[in-house]
N, C-alpha and C. Protein backbone atom coordinates (compact mmCIF):
# COMPACT_ATOMS: atom_id res chain seq x y z
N UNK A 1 1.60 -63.84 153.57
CA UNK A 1 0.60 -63.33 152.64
C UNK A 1 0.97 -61.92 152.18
N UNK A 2 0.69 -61.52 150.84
CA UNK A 2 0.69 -60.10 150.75
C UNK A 2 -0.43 -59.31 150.61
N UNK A 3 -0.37 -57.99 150.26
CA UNK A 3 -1.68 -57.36 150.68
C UNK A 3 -2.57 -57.86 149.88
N UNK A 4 -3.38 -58.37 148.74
CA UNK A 4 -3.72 -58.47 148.17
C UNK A 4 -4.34 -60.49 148.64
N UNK A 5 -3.98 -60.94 149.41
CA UNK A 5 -4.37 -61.96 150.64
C UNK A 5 -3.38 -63.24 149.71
N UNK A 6 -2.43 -63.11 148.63
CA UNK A 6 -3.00 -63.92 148.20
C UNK A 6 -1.18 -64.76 148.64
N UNK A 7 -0.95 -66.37 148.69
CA UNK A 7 -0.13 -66.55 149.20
C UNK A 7 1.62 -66.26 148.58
N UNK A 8 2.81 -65.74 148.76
CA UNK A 8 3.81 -65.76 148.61
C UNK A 8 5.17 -66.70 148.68
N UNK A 9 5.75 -66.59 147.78
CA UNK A 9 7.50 -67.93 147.88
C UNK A 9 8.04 -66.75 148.18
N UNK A 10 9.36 -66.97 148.27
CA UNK A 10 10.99 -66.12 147.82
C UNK A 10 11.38 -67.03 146.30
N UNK A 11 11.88 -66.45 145.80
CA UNK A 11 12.28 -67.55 144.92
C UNK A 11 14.21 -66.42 144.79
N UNK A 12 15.04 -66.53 144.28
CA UNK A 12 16.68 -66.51 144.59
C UNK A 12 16.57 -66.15 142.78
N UNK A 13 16.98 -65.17 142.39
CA UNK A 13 17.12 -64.72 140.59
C UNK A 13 18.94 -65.42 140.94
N UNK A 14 19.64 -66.06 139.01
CA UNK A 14 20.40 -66.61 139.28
C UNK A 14 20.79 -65.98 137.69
N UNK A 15 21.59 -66.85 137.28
CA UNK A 15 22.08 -66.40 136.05
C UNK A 15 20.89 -66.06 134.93
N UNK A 16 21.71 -65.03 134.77
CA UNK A 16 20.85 -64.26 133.25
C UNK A 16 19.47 -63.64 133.68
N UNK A 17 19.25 -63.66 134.90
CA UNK A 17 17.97 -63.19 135.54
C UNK A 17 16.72 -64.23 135.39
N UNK A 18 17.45 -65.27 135.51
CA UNK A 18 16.34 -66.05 135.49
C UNK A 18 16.14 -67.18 137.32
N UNK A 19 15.01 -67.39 137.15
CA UNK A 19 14.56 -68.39 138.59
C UNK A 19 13.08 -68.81 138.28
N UNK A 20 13.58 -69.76 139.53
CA UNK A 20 12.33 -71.05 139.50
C UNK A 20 10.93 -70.52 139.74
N UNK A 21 9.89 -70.78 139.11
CA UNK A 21 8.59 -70.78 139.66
C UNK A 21 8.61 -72.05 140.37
N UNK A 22 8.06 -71.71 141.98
CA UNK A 22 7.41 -72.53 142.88
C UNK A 22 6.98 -73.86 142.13
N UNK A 23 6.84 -75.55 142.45
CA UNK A 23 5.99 -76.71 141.95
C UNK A 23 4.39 -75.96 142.11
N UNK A 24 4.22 -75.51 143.28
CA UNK A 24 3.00 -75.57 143.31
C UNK A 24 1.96 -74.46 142.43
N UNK A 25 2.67 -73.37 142.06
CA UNK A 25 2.40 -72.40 141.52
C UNK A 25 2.14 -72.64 140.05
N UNK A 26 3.38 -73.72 139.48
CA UNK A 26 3.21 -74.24 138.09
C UNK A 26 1.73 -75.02 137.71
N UNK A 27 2.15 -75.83 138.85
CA UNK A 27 0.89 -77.00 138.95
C UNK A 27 -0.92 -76.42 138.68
N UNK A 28 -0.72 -75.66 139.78
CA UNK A 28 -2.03 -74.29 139.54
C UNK A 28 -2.78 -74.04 138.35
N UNK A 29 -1.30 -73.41 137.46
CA UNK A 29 -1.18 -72.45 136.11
C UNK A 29 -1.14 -73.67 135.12
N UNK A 30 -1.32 -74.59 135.36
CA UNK A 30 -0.92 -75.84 134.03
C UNK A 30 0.24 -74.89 133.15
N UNK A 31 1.28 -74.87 134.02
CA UNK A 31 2.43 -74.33 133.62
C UNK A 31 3.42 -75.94 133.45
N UNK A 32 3.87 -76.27 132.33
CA UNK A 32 4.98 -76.83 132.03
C UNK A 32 6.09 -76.39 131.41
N UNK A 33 7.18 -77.43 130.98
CA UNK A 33 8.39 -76.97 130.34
C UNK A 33 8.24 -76.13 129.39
N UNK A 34 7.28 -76.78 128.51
CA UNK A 34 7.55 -75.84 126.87
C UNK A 34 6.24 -74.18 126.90
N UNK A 35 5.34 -74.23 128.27
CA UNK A 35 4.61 -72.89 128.55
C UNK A 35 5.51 -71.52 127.96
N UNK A 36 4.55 -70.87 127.24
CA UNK A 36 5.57 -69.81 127.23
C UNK A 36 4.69 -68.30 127.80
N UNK A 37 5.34 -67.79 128.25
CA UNK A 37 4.33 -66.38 129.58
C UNK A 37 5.17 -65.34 128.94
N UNK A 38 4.35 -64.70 129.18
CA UNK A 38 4.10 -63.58 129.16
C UNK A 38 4.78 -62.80 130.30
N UNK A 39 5.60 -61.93 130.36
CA UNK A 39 6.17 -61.44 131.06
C UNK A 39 6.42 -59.50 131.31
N UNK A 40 5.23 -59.08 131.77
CA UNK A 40 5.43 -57.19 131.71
C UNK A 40 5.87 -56.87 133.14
N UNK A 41 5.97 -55.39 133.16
CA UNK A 41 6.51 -54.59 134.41
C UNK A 41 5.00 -53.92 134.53
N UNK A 42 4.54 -53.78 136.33
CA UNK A 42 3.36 -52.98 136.55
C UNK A 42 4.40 -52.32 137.67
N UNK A 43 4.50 -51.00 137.44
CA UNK A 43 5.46 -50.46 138.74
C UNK A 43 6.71 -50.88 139.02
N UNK A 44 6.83 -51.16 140.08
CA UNK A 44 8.13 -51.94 140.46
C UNK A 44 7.87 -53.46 140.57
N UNK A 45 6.80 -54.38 140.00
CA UNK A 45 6.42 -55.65 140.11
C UNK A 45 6.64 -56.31 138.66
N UNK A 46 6.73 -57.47 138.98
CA UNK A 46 6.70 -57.85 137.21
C UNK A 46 6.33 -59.27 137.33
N UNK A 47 5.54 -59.14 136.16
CA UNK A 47 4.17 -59.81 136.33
C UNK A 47 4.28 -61.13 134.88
N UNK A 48 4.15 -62.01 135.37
CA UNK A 48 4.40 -62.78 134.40
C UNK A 48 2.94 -63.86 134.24
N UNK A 49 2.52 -64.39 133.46
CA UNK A 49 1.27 -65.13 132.81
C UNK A 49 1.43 -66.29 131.46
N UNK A 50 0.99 -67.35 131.82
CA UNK A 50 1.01 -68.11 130.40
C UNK A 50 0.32 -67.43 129.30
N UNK A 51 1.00 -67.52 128.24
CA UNK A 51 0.52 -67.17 126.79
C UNK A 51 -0.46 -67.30 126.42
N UNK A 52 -1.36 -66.41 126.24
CA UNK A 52 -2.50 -66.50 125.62
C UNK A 52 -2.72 -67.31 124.53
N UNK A 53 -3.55 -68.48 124.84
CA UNK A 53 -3.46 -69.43 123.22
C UNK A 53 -4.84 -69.20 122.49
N UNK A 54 -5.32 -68.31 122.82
CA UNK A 54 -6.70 -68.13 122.06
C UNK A 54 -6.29 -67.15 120.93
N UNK A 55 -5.36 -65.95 121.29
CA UNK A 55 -4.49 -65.24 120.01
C UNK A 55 -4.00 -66.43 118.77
N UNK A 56 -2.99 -67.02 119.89
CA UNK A 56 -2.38 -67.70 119.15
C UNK A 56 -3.59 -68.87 117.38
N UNK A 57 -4.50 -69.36 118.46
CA UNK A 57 -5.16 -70.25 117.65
C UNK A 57 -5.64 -69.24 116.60
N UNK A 58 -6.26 -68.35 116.84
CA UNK A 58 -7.36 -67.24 115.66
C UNK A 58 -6.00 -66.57 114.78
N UNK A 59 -4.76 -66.48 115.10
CA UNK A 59 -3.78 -66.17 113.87
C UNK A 59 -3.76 -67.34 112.99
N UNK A 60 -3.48 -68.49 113.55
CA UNK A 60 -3.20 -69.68 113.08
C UNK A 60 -4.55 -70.44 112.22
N UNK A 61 -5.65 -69.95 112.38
CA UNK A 61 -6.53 -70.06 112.03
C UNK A 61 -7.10 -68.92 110.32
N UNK A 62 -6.63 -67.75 110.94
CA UNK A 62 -6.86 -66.63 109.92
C UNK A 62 -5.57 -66.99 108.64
N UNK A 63 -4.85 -67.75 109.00
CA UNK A 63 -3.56 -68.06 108.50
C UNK A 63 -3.86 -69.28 107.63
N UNK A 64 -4.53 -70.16 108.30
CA UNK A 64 -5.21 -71.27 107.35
C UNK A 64 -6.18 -70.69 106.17
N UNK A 65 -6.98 -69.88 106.38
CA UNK A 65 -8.14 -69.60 105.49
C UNK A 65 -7.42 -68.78 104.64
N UNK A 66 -6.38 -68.09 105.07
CA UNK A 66 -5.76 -66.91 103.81
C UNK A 66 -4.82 -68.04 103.05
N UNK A 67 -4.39 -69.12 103.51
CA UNK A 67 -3.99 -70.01 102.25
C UNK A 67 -4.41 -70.56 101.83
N UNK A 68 -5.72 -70.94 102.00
CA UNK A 68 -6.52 -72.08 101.18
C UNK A 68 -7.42 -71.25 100.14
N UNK A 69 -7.98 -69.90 100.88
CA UNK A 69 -8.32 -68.90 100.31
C UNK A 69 -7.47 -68.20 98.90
N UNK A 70 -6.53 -68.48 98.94
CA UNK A 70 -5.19 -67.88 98.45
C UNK A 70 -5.14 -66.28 98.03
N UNK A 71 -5.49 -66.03 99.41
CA UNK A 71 -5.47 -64.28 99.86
C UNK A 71 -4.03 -63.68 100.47
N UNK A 72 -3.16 -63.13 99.85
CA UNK A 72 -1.77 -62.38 100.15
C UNK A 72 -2.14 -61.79 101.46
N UNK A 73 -1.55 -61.41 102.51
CA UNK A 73 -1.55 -60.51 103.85
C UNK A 73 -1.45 -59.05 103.17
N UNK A 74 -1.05 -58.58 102.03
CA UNK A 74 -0.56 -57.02 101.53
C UNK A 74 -2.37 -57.05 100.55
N UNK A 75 -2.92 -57.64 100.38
CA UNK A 75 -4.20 -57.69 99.78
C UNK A 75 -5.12 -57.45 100.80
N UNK A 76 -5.30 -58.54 102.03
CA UNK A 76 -6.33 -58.13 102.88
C UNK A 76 -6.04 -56.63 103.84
N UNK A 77 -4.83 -56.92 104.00
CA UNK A 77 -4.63 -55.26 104.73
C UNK A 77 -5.16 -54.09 103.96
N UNK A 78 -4.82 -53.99 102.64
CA UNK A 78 -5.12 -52.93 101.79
C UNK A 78 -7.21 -53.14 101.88
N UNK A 79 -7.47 -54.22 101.58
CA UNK A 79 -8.67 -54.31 101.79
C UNK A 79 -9.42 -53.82 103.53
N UNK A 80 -8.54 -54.10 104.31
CA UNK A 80 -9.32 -53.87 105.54
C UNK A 80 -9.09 -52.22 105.70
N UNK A 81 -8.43 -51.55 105.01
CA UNK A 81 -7.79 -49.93 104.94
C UNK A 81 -8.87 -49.19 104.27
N UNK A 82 -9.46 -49.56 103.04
CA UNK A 82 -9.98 -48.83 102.23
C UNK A 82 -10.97 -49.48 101.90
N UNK A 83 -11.75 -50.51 101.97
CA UNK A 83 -12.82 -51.38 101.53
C UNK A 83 -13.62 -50.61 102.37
N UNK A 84 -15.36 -51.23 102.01
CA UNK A 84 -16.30 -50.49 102.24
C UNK A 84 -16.94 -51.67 103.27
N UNK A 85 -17.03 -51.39 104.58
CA UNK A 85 -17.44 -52.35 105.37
C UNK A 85 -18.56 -52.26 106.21
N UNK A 86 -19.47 -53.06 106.49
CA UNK A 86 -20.40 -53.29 106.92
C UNK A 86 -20.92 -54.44 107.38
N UNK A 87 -21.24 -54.28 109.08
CA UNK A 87 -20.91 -55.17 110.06
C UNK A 87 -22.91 -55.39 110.69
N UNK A 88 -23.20 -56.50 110.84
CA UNK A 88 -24.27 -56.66 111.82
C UNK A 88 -24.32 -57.38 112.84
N UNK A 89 -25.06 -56.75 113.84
CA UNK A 89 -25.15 -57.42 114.63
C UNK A 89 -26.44 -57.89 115.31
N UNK A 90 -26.25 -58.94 116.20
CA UNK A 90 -26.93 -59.58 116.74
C UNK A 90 -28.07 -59.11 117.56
């Protein structure tokens, strides 16, 4: 265990700096082949996480409406820069 209680592998780094995540660790993470993580440094640890797909969907989404919309990305930016905005809330 490490401090933090929670359980530990070894895993062996091999070419190109790459190595296995544990079966069981994948299994956990609904980690498969095509997962893609996220990978930062905290200290001397490095910390890796599946990809956030909730980013992913709301680009892919904002991406649909600006083409059906048929709104340029150099239009709404300039608009979100200098437009006059006003937000309510709930």
């Amino acid at each position: 265990m490490n401090p933090a209680g929670q359980e530990t592998k070894k895993v062996r780094v091999w070419g190109k700096g790459q190595f296995t995540i544990p079966a069981e660790f994948r299994k956990d993470l609904n980690i498969d082949e095509d997962t893609v993580l996220e990978v930062f440094r905290a200290g001397r640890a490095i910390i890796a996480m599946p990809e956030a797909l909730t980013v992913r969907k709301l680009a892919s989404s904002v991406l649909k409406e600006m083409k059906r919309n048929n709104i340029q990305l150099e239009d709404l930016l300039k608009e979100l820069r200098e437009g006059d905005h006003e937000y309510e809330a709930d």
